[in-house]
N, C-alpha and C. Protein backbone atom coordinates (compact mmCIF):
# COMPACT_ATOMS: atom_id res chain seq x y z
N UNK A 1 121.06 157.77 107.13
CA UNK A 1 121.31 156.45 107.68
C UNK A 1 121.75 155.48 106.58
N UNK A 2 121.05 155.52 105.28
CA UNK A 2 121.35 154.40 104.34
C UNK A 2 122.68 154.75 103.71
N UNK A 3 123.05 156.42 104.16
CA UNK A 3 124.34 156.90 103.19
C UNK A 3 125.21 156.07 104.33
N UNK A 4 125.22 155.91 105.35
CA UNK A 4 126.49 156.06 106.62
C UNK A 4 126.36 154.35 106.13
N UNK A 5 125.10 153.53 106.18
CA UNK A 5 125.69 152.28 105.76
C UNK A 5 126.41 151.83 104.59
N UNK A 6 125.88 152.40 103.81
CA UNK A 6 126.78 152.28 102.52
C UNK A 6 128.10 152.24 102.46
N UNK A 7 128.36 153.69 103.16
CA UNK A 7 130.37 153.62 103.78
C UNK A 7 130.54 153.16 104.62
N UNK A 8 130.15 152.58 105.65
CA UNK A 8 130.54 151.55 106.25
C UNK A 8 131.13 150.54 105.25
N UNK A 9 129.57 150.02 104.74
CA UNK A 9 130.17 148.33 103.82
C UNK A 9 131.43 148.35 103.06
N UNK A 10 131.26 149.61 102.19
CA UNK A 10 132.29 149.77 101.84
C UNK A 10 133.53 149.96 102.42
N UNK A 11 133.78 150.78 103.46
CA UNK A 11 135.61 150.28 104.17
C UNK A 11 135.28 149.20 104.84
N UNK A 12 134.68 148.03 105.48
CA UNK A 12 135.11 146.69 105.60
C UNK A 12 135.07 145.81 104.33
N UNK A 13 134.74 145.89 103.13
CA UNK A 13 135.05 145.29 102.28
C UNK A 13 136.68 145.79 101.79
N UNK A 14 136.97 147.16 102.32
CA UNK A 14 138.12 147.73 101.64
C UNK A 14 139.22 146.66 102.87
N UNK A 15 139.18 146.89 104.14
CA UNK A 15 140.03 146.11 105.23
C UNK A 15 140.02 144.51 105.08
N UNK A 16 138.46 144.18 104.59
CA UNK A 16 138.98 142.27 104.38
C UNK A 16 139.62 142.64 102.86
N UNK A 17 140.17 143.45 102.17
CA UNK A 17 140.52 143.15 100.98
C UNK A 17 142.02 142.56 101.16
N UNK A 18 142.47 144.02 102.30
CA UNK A 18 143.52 144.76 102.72
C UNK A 18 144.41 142.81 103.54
N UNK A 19 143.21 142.24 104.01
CA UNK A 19 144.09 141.13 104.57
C UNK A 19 144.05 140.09 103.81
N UNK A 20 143.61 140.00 102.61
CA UNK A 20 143.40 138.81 101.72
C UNK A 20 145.14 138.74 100.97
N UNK A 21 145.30 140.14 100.70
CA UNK A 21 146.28 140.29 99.46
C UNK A 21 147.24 141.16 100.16
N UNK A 22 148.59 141.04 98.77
CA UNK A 22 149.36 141.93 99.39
C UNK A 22 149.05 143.36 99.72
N UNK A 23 149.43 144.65 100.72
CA UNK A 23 149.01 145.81 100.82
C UNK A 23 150.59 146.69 100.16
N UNK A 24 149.65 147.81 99.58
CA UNK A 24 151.08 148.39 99.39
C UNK A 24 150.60 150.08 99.90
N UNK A 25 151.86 150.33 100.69
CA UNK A 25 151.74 152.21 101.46
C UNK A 25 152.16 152.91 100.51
N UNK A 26 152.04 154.01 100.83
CA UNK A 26 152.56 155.54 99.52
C UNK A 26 153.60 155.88 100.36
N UNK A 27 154.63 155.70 100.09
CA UNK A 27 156.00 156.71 100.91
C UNK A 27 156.71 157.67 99.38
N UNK A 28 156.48 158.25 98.73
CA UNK A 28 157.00 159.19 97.65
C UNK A 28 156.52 159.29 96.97
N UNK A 29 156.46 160.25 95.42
CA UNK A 29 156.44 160.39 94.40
C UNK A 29 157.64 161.36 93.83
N UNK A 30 158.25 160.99 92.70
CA UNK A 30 159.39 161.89 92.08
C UNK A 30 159.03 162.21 90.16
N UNK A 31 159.36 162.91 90.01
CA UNK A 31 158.75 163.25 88.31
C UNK A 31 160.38 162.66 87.68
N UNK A 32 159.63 161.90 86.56
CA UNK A 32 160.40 161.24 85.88
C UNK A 32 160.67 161.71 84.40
N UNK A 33 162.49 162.03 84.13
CA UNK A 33 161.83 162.43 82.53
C UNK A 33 161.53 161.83 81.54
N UNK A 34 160.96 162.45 80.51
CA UNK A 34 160.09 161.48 79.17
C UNK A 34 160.87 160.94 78.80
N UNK A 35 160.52 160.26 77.57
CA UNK A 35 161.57 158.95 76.52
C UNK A 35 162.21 159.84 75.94
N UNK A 36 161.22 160.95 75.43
CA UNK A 36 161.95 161.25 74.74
C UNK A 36 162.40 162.65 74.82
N UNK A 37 163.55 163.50 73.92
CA UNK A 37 163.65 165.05 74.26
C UNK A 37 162.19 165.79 74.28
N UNK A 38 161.91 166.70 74.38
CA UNK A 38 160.46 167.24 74.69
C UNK A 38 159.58 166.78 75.44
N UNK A 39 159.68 165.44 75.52
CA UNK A 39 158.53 164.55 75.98
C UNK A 39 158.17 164.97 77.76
N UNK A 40 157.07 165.26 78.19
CA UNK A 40 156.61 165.46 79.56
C UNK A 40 157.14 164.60 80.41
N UNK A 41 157.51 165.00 81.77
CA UNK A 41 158.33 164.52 82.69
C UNK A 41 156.75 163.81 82.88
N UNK A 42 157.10 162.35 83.43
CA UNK A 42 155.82 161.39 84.26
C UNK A 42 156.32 161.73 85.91
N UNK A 43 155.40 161.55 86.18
CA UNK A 43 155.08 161.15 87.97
C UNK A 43 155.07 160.14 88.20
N UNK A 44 156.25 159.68 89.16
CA UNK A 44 156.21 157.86 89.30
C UNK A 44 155.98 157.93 91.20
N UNK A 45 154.81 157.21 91.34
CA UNK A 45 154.96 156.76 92.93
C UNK A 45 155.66 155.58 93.40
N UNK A 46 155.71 156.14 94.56
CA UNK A 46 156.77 154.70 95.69
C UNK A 46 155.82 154.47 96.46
N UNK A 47 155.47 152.98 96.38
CA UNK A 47 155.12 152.51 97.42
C UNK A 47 155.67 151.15 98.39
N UNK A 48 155.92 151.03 99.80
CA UNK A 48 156.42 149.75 99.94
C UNK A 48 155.43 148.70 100.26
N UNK A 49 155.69 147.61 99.98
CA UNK A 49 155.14 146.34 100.18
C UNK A 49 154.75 145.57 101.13
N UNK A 50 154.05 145.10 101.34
CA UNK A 50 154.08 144.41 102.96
C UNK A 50 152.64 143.48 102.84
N UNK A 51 152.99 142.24 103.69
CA UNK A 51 151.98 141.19 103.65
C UNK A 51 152.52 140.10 104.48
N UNK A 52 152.07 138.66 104.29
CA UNK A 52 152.43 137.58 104.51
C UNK A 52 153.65 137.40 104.59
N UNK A 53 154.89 136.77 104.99
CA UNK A 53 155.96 136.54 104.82
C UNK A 53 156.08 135.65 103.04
N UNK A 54 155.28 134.61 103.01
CA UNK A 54 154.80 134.06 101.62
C UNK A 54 154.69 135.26 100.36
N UNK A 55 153.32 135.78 100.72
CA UNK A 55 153.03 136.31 100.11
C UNK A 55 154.56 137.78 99.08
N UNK A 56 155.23 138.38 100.34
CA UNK A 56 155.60 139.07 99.88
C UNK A 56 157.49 137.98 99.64
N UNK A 57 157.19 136.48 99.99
CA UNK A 57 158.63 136.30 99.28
C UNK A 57 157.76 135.88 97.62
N UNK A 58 156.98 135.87 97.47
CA UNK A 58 156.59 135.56 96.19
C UNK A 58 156.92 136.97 95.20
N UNK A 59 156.36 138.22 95.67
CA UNK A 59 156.23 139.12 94.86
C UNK A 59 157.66 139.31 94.98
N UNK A 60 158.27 139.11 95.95
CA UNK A 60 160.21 139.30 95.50
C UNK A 60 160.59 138.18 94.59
N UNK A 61 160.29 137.14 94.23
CA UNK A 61 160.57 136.14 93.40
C UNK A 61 159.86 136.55 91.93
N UNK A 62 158.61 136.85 91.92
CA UNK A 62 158.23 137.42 90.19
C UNK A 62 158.86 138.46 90.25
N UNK A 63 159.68 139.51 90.98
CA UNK A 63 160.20 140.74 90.62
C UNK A 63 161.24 141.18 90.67
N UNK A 64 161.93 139.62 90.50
CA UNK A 64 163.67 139.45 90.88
C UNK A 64 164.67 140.63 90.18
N UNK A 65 163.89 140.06 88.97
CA UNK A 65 164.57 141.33 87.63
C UNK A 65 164.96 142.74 87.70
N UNK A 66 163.73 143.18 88.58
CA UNK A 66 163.38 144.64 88.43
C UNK A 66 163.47 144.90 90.32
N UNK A 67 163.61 143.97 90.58
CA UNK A 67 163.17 144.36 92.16
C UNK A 67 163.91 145.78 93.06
N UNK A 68 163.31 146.52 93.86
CA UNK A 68 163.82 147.51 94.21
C UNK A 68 163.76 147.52 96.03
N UNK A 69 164.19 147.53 96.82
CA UNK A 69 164.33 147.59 98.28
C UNK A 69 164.15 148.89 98.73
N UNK A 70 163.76 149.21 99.65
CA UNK A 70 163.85 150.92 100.86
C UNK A 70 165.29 150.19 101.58
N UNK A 71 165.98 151.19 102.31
CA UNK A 71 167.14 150.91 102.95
C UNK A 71 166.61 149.69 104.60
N UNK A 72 165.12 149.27 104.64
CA UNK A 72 164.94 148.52 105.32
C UNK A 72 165.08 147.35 104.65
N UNK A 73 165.07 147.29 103.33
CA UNK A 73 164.60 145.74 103.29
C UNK A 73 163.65 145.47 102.38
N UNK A 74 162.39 146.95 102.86
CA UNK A 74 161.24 146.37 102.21
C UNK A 74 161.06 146.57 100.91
N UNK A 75 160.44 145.81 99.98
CA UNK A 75 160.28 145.37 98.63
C UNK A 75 159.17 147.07 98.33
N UNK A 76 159.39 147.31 97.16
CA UNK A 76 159.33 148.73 96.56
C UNK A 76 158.14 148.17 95.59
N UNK A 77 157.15 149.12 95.14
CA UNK A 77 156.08 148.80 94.11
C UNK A 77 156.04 150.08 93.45
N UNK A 78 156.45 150.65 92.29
CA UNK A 78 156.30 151.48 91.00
C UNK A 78 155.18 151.96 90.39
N UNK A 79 154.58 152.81 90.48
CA UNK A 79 153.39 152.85 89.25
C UNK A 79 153.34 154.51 88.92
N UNK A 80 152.60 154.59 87.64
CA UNK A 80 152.54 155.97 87.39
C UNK A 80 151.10 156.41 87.50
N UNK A 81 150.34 155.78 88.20
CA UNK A 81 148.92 155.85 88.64
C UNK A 81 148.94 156.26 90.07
N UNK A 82 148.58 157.09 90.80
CA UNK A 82 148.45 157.15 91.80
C UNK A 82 147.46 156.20 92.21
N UNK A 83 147.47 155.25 93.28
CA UNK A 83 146.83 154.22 93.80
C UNK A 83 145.99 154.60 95.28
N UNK A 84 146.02 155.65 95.97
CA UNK A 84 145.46 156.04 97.43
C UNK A 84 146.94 156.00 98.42
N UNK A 85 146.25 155.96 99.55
CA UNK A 85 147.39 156.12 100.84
C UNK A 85 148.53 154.48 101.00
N UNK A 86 146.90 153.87 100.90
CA UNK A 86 146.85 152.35 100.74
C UNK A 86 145.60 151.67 100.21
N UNK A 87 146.82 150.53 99.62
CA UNK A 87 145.76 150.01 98.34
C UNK A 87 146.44 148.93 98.48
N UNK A 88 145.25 147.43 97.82
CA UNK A 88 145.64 145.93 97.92
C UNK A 88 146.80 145.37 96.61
N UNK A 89 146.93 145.12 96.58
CA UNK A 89 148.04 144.29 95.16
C UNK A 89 147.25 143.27 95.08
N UNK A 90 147.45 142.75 93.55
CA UNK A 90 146.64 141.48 93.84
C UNK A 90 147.65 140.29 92.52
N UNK A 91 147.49 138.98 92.16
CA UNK A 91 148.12 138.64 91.67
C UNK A 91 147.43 138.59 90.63
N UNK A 92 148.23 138.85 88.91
CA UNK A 92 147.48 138.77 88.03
C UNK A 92 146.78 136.97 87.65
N UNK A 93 145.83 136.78 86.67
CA UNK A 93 145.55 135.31 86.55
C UNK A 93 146.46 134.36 85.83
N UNK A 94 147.38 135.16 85.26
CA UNK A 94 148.37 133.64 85.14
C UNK A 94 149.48 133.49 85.88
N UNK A 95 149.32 134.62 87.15
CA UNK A 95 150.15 134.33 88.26
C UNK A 95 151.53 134.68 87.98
N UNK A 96 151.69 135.40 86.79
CA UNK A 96 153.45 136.38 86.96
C UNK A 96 153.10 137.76 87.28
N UNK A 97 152.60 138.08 87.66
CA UNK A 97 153.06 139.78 87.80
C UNK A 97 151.31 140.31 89.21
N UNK A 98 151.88 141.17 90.03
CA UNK A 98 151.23 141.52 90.34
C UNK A 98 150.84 143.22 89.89
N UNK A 99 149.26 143.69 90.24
CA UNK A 99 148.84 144.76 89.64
C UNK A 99 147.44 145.36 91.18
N UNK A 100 147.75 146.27 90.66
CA UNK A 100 146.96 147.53 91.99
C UNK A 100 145.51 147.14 91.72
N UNK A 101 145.04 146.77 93.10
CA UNK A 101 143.40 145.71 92.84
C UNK A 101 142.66 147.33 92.79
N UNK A 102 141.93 147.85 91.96
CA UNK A 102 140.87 148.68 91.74
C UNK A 102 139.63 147.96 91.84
N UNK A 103 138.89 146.86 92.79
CA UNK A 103 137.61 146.34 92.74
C UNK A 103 136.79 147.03 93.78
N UNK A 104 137.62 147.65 94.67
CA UNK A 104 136.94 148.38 95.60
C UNK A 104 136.69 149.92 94.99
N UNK A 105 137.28 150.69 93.93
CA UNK A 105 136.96 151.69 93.11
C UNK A 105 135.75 151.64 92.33
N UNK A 106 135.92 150.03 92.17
CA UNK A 106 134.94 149.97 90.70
C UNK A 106 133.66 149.74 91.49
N UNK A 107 133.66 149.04 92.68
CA UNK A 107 132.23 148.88 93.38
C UNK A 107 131.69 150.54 93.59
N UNK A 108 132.66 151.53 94.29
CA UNK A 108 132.12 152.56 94.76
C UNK A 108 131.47 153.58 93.28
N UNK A 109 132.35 153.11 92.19
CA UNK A 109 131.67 153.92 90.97
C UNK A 109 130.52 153.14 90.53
N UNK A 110 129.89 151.67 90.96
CA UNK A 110 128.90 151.02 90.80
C UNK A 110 127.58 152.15 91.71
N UNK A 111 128.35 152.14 92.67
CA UNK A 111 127.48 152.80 93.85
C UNK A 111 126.81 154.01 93.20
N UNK A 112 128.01 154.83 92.85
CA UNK A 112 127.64 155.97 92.69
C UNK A 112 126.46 156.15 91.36
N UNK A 113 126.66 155.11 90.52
CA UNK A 113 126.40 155.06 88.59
C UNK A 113 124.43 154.24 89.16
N UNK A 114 124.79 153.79 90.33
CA UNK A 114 122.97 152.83 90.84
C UNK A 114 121.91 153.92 91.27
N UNK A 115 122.96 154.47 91.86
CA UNK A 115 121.90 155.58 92.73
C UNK A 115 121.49 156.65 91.67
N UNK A 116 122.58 157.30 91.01
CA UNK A 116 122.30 158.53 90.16
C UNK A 116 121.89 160.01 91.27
N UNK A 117 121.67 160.80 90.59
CA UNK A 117 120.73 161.82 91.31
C UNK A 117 121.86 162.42 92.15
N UNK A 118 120.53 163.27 93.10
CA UNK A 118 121.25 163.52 94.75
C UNK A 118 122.08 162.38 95.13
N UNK A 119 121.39 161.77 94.83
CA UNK A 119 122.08 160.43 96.40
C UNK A 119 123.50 159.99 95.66
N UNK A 120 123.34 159.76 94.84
CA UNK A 120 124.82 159.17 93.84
C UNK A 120 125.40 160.01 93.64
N UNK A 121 125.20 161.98 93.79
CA UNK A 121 126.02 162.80 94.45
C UNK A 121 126.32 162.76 95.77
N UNK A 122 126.19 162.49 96.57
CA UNK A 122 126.12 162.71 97.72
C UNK A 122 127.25 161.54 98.15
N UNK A 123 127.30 160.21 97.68
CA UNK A 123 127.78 159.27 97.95
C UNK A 123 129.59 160.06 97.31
N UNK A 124 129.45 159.95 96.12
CA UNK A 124 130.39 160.14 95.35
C UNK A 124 131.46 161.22 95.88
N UNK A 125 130.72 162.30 97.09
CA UNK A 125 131.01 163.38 97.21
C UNK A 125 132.01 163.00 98.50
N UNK A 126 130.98 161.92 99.59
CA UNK A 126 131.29 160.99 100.63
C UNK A 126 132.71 160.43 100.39
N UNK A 127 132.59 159.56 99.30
CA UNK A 127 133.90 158.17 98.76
C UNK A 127 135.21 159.78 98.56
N UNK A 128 134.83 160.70 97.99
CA UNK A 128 136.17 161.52 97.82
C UNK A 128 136.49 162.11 98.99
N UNK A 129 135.55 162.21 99.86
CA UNK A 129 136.34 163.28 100.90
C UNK A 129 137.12 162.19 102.41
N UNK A 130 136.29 161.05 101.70
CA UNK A 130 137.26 160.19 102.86
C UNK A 130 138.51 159.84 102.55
N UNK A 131 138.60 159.20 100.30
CA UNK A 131 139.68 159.46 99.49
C UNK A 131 140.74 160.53 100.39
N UNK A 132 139.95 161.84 100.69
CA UNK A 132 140.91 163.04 100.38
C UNK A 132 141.30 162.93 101.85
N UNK A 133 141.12 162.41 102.82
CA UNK A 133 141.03 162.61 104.31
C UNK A 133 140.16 163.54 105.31
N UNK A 134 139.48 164.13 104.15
CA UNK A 134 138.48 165.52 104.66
C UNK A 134 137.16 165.07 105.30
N UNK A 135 136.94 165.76 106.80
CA UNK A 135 135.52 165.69 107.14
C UNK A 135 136.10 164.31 108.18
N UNK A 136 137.19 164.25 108.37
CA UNK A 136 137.36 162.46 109.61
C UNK A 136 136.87 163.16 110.53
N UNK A 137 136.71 162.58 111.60
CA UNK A 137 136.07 162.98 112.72
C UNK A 137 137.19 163.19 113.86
N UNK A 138 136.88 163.77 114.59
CA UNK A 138 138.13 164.53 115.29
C UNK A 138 137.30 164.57 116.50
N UNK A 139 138.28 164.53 117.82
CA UNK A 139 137.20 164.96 119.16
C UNK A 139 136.84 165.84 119.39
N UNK A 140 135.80 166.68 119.53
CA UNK A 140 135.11 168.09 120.04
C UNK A 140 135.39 168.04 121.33
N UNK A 141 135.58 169.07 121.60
CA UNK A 141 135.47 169.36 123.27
C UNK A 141 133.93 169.60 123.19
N UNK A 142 133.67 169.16 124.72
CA UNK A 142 132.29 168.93 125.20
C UNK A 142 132.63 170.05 126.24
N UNK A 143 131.44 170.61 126.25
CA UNK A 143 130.88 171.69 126.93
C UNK A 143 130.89 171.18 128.61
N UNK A 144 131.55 172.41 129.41
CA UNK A 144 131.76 171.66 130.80
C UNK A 144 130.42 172.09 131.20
N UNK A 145 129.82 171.02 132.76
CA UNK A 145 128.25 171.74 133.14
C UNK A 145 129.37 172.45 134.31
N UNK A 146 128.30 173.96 134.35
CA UNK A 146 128.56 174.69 135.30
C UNK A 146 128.64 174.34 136.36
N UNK A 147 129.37 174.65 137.34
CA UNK A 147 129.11 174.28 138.94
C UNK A 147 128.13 175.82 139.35
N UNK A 148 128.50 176.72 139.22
CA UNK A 148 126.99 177.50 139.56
C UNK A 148 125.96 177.60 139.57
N UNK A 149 125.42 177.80 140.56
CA UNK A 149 123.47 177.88 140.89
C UNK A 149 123.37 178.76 140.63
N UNK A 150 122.23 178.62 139.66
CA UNK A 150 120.81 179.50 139.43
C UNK A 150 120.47 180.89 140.42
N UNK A 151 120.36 179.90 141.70
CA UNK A 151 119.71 180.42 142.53
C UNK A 151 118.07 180.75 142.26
N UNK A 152 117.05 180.95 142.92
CA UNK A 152 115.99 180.77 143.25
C UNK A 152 115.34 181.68 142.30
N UNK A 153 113.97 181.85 141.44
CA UNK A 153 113.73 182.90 141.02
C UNK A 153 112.65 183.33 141.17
């Protein structure tokens, strides 16, 4: 019971994050090559942008320079971090550049680092498999009741 509340709090703190700030989706990843000859190809993700009408003419205005579009329109976000399915943007504090809000990561590794033990396994084990999509709940078929009698015994 105290594990199921725990993830609860945690995805509605993750959804009011999700409406505070900009959100950004995962649509790709492509391997990028190094600087230099030899150098390891990086993994760069795509994600697009989406928020407020404000909100996201702002992040097109700090990202005039570099800015990148999908053939809709929508404003493109870069990183070589994988960030989740979806994840918040947030604005940095002197207000040029935005960066991938990890406060909802850092609470759940709070979670996990309080409890310790079983339970701070158990949690930790929880936060990845929802991470991973594993274990959602899906409808069972329910068992039909028979229409046949017993009959008498």
């Amino acid at each position: 019971m105290l594990r199921n509340n725990i993830i609860l709090l945690i995805i509605e703190n993750q959804l009011s994050n999700f409406m505070k700030n900009l959100t950004i989706n995962f649509q790709r990843s492509y391997r990028k090559a190094g600087k230099t000859a030899g150098a390891p190809a990086r993994v760069t993700f795509v994600y697009t942008v989406t928020g407020t009408a404000d909100a996201v003419d702002n992040y097109r205005d700090l990202n005039s320079a570099y800015l990148r579009e999908d053939d809709n329109g929508t404003p493109l976000f870069f990183t070589t971090r994988y960030a989740g399915e979806r994840a918040a943007l947030a604005l940095n504090h002197s207000g040029t550049n935005y960066y991938v809000d990890n406060s909802e990561m850092d609470k759940q590794a709070a979670l996990v680092a309080q409890y310790g033990g079983n339970l701070g396994q158990a949690i930790a084990m929880q936060i990845a498999s929802q991470a991973a999509g594993i274990g959602q709940r899906t409808p069972q078929a329910q068992p039909q009741p028979s229409s046949q009698e017993l009959g008498s015994i």
